[in-house]
Protein backbone atom coordinates (compact mmCIF):
# COMPACT_ATOMS: atom_id res chain seq x y z
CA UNK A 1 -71.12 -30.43 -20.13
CA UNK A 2 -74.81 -31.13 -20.26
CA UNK A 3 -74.38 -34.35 -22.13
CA UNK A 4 -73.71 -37.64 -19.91
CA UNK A 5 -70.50 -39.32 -19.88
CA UNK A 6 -70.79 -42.10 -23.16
CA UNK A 7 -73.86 -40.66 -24.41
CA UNK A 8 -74.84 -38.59 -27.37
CA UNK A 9 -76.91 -35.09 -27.27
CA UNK A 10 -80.23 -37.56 -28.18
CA UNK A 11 -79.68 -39.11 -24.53
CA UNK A 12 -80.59 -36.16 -22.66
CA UNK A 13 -83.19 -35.29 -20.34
CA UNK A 14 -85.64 -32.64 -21.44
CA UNK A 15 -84.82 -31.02 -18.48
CA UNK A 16 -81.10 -30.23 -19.30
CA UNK A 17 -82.70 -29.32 -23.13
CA UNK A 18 -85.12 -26.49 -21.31
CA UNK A 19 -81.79 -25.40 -19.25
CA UNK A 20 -79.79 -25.49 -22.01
CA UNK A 21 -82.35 -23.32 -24.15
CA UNK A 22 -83.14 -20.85 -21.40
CA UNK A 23 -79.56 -20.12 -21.19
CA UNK A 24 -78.42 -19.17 -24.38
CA UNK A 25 -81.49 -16.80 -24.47
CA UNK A 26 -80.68 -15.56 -21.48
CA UNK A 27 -76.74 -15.63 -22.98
CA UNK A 28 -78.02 -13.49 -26.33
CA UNK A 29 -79.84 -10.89 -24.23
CA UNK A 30 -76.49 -10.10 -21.86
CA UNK A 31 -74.50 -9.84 -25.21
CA UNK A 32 -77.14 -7.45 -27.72
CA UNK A 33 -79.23 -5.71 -24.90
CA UNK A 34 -77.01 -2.65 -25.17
CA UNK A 35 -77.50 -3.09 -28.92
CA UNK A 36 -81.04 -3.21 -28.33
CA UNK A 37 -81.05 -0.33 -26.73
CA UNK A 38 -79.21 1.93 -28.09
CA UNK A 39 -81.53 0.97 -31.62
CA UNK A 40 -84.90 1.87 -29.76
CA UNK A 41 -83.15 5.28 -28.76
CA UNK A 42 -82.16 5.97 -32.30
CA UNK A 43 -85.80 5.22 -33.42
CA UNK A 44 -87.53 6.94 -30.64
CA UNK A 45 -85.22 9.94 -29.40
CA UNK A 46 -85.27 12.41 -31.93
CA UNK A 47 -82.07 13.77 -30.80
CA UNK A 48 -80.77 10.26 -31.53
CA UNK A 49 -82.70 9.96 -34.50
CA UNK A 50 -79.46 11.19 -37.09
CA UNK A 51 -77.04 9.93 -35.36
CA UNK A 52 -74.70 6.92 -36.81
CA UNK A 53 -75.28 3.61 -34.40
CA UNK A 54 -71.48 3.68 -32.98
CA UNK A 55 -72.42 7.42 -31.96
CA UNK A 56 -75.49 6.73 -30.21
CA UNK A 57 -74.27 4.13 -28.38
CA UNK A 58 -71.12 6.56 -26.97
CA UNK A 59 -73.62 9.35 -26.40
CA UNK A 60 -76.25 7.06 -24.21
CA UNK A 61 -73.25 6.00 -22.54
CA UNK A 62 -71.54 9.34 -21.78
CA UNK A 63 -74.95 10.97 -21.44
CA UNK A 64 -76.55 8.36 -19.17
CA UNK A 65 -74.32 5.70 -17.85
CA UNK A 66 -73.40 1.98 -17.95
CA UNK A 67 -76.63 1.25 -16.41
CA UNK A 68 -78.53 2.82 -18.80
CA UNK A 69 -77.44 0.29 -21.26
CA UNK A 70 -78.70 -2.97 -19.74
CA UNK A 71 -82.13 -0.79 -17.79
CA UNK A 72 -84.63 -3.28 -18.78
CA UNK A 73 -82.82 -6.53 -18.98
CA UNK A 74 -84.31 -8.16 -15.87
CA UNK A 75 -87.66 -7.97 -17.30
CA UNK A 76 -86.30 -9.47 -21.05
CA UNK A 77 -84.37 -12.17 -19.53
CA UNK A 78 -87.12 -13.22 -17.38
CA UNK A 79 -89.40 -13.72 -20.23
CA UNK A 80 -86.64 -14.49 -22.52
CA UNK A 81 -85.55 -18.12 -20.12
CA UNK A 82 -88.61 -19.68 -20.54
CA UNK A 83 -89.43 -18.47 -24.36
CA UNK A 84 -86.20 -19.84 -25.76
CA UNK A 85 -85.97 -23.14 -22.98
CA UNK A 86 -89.25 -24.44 -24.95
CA UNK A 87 -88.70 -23.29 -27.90
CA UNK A 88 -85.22 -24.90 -28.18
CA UNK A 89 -86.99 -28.30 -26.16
CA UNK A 90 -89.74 -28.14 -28.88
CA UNK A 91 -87.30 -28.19 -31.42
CA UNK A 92 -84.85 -31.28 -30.49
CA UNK A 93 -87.98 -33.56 -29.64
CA UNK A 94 -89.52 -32.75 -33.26
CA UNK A 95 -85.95 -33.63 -34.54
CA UNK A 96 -85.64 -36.44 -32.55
CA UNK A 97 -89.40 -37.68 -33.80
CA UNK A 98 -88.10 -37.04 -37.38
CA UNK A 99 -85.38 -39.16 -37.14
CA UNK A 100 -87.29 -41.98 -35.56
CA UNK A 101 -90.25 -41.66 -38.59
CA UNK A 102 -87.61 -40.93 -41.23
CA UNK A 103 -84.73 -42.89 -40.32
CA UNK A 104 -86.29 -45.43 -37.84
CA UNK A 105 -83.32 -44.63 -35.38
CA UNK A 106 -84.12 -44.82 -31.39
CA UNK A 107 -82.67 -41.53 -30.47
């Protein structure tokens, strides 16, 4: 794991936070982007537009391939890394200053 051998989450570096944080965005993106797109063809594509979600989704991919499911994700996981790496970094060091004003602990 990311966490050192004897140590606690609080003990590690920001660098493995910003790793950890870019991952599972870019984790969440390889999971939902189909989702995502098959959505912003059912609110775009009026031929899409009446069409149940489970529907959609088999029509885009009978219609227009595997591909067509994840076109775009290179560009969303490329901003997506760096958006969630600080924003998850941002979020354990304002924990970890919370517990040090709150509790007085050293973490």
């Amino acid at each position: 794991g990311l966490t050192p051998e004897g140590k606690t989450k609080a003990d590690l570096p920001t660098h493995n936070i910003l790793f950890a944080g870019g991952m599972s965005g870019v984790l969440y993106w390889c999971a939902f982007f189909p989702a995502d797109t098959v959505k912003t063809k059912m609110q775009l594509d009026p031929t899409f537009k009446n069409l149940s979600f489970l529907s959609a989704f088999k029509r885009t991919y009978a219609t227009f391939g595997f591909q067509s499911l994840y076109a775009g994700w290179v560009i969303t996981v490329c901003r997506a890394f760096p958006a969630n790496a600080v924003t998850f970094a941002t979020y354990e060091h304002v924990v970890r200053l919370w517990d040090r004003k709150v509790h007085g602990s050293k973490k």
